[in-house]
C-alpha atoms as a PDB file:
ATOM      1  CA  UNK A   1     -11.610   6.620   8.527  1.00  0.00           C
ATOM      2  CA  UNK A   2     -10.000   9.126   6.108  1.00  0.00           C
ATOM      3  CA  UNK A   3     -10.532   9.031   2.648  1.00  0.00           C
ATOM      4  CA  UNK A   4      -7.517   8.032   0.402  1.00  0.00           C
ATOM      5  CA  UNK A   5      -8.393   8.103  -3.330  1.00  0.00           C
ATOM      6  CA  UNK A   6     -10.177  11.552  -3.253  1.00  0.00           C
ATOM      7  CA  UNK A   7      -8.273  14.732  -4.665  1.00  0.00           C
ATOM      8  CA  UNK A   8      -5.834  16.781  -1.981  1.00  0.00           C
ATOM      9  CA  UNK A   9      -6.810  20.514  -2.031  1.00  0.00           C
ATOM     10  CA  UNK A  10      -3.675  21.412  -1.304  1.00  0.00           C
ATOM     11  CA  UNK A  11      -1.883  19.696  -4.571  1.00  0.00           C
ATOM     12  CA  UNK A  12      -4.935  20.434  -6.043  1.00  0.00           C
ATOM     13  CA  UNK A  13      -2.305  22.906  -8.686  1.00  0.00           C
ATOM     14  CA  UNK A  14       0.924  21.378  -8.047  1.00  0.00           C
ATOM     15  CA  UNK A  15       1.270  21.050 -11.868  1.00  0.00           C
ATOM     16  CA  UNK A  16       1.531  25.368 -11.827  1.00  0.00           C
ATOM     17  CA  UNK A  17       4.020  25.535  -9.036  1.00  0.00           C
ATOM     18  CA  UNK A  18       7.604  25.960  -9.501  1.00  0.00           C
ATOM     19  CA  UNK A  19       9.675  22.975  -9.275  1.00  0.00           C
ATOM     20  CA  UNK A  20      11.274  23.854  -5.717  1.00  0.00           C
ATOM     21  CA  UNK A  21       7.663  24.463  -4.234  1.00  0.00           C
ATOM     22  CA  UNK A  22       6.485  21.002  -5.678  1.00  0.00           C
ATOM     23  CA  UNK A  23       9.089  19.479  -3.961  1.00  0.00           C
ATOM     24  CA  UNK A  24       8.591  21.290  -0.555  1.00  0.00           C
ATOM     25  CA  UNK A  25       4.783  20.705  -1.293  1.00  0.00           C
ATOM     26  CA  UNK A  26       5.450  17.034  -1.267  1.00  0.00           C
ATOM     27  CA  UNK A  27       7.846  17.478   1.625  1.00  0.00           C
ATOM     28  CA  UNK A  28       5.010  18.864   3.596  1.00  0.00           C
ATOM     29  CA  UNK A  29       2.469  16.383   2.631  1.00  0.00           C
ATOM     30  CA  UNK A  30       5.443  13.378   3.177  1.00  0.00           C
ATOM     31  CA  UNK A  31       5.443  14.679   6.554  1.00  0.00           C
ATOM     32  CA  UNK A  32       2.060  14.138   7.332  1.00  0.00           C
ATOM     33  CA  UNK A  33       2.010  10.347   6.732  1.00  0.00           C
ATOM     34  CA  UNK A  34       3.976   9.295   9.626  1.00  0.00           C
ATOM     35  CA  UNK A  35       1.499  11.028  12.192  1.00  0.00           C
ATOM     36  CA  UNK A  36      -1.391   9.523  10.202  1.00  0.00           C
ATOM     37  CA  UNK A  37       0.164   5.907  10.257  1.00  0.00           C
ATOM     38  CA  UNK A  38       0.725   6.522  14.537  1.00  0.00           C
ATOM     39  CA  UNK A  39      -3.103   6.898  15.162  1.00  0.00           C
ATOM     40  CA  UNK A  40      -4.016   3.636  13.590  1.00  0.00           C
ATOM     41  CA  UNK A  41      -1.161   2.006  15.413  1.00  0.00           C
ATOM     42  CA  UNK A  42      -3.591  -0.133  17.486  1.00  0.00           C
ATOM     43  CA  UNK A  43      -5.622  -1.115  14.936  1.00  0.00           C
ATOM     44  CA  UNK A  44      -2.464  -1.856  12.034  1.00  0.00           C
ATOM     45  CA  UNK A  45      -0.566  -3.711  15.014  1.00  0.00           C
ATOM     46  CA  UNK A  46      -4.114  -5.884  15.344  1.00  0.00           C
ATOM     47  CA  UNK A  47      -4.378  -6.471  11.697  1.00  0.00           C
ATOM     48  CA  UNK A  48      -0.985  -7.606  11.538  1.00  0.00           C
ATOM     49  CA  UNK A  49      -1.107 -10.217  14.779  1.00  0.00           C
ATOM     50  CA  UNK A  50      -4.397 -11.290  12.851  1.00  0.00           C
ATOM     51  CA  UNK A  51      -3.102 -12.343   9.090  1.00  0.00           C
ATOM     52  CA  UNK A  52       0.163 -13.448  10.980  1.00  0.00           C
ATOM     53  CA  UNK A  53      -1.683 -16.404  13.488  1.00  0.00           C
ATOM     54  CA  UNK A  54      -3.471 -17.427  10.128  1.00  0.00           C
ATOM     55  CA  UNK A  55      -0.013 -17.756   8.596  1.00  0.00           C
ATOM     56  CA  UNK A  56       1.117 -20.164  11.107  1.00  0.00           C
ATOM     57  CA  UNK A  57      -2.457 -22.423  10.659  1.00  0.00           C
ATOM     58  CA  UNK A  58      -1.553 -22.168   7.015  1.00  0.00           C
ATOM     59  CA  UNK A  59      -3.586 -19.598   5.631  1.00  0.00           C
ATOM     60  CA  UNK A  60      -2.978 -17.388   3.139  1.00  0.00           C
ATOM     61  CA  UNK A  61      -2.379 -13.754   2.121  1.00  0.00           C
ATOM     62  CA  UNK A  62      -4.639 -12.257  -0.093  1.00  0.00           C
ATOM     63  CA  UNK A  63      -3.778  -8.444  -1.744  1.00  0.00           C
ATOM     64  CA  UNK A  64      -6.418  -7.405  -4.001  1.00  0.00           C
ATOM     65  CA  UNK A  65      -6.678  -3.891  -5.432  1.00  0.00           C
ATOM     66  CA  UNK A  66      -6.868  -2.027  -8.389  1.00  0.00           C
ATOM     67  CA  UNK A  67      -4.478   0.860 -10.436  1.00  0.00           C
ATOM     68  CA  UNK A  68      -0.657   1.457  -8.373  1.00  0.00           C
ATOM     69  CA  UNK A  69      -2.636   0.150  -5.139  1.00  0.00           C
ATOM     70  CA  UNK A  70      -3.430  -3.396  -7.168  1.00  0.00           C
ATOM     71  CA  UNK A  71       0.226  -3.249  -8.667  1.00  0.00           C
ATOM     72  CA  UNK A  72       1.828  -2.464  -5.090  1.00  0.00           C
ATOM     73  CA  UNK A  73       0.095  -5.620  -4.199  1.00  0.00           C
ATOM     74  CA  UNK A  74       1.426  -7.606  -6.967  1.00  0.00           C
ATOM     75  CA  UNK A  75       4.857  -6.458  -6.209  1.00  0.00           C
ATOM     76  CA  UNK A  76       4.999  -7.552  -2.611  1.00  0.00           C
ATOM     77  CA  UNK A  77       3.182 -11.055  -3.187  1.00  0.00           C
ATOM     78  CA  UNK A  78       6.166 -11.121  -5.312  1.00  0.00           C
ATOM     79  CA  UNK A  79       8.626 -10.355  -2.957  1.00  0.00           C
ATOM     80  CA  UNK A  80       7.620 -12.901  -0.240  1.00  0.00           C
ATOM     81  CA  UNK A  81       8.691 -16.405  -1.527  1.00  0.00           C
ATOM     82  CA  UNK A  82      12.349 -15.415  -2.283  1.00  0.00           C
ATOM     83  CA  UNK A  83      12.602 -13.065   0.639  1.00  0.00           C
ATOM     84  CA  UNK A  84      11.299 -15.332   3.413  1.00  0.00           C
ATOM     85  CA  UNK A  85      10.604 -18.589   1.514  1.00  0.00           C
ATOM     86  CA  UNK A  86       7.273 -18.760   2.115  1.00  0.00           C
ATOM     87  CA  UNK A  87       5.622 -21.329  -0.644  1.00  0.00           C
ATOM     88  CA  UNK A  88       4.565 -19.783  -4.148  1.00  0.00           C
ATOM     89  CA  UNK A  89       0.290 -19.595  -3.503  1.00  0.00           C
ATOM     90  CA  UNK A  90       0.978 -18.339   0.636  1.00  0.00           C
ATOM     91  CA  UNK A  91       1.022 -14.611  -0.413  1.00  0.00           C
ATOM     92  CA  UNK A  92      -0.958 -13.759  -3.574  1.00  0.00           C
ATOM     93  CA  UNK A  93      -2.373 -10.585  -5.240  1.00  0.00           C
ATOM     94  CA  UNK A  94      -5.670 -10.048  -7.521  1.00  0.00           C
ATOM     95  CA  UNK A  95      -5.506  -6.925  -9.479  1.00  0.00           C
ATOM     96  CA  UNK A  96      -8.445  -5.716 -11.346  1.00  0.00           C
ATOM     97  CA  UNK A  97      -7.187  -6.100 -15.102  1.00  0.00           C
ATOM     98  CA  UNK A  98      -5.451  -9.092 -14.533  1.00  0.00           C
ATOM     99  CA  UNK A  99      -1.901  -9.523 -16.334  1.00  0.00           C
ATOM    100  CA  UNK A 100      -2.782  -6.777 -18.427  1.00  0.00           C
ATOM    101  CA  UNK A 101      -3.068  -4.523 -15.473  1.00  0.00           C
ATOM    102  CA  UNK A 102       0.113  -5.032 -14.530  1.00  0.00           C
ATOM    103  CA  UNK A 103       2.265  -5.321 -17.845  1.00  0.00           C
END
């Protein structure tokens, strides 16, 4: 497992570089997400087949987090009831803060 919330070396100065190498820097790292994401494939496609037969027996979805990751969360519980009508309470999100983390 690769860490997530630790600091990148390589954007470690982003704030000094010029605004065209900031964007290729991001470019660059962009690029490495996709290739990340393909080695797990296995293991996201078994997650996935997982919180989707617990769906169907009526469970629920449960995004908890904290900072953008807890907000992310928010946002998608969000999304799901007027996207796919799934009942208000299927698909919910705890964010450390609460409301106030959010707003």
């Amino acid at each position: 497992m690769r860490l997530t919330e630790s600091v990148n070396p390589r954007t470690r100065e982003i704030d000094q570089d010029t605004t065209l190498d900031m964007v290729r820097l991001i470019v660059d790292e962009d690029a490495r997400v996709a290739p990340a994401v393909a080695v797990e494939a296995e293991r996201i496609a078994g997650v996935i087949d997982a919180i989707a037969e617990r769906l169907q027996r009526g469970g629920r979805l449960i995004y908890i987090g904290a900072g953008t990751s807890g907000r992310l969360g928010a946002l998608d519980a969000a999304e799901i009831p007027p996207t796919f009508g799934a009942p208000p309470g299927r698909v919910i999100a705890l964010i450390a803060g609460g409301t106030r983390a959010i707003t």
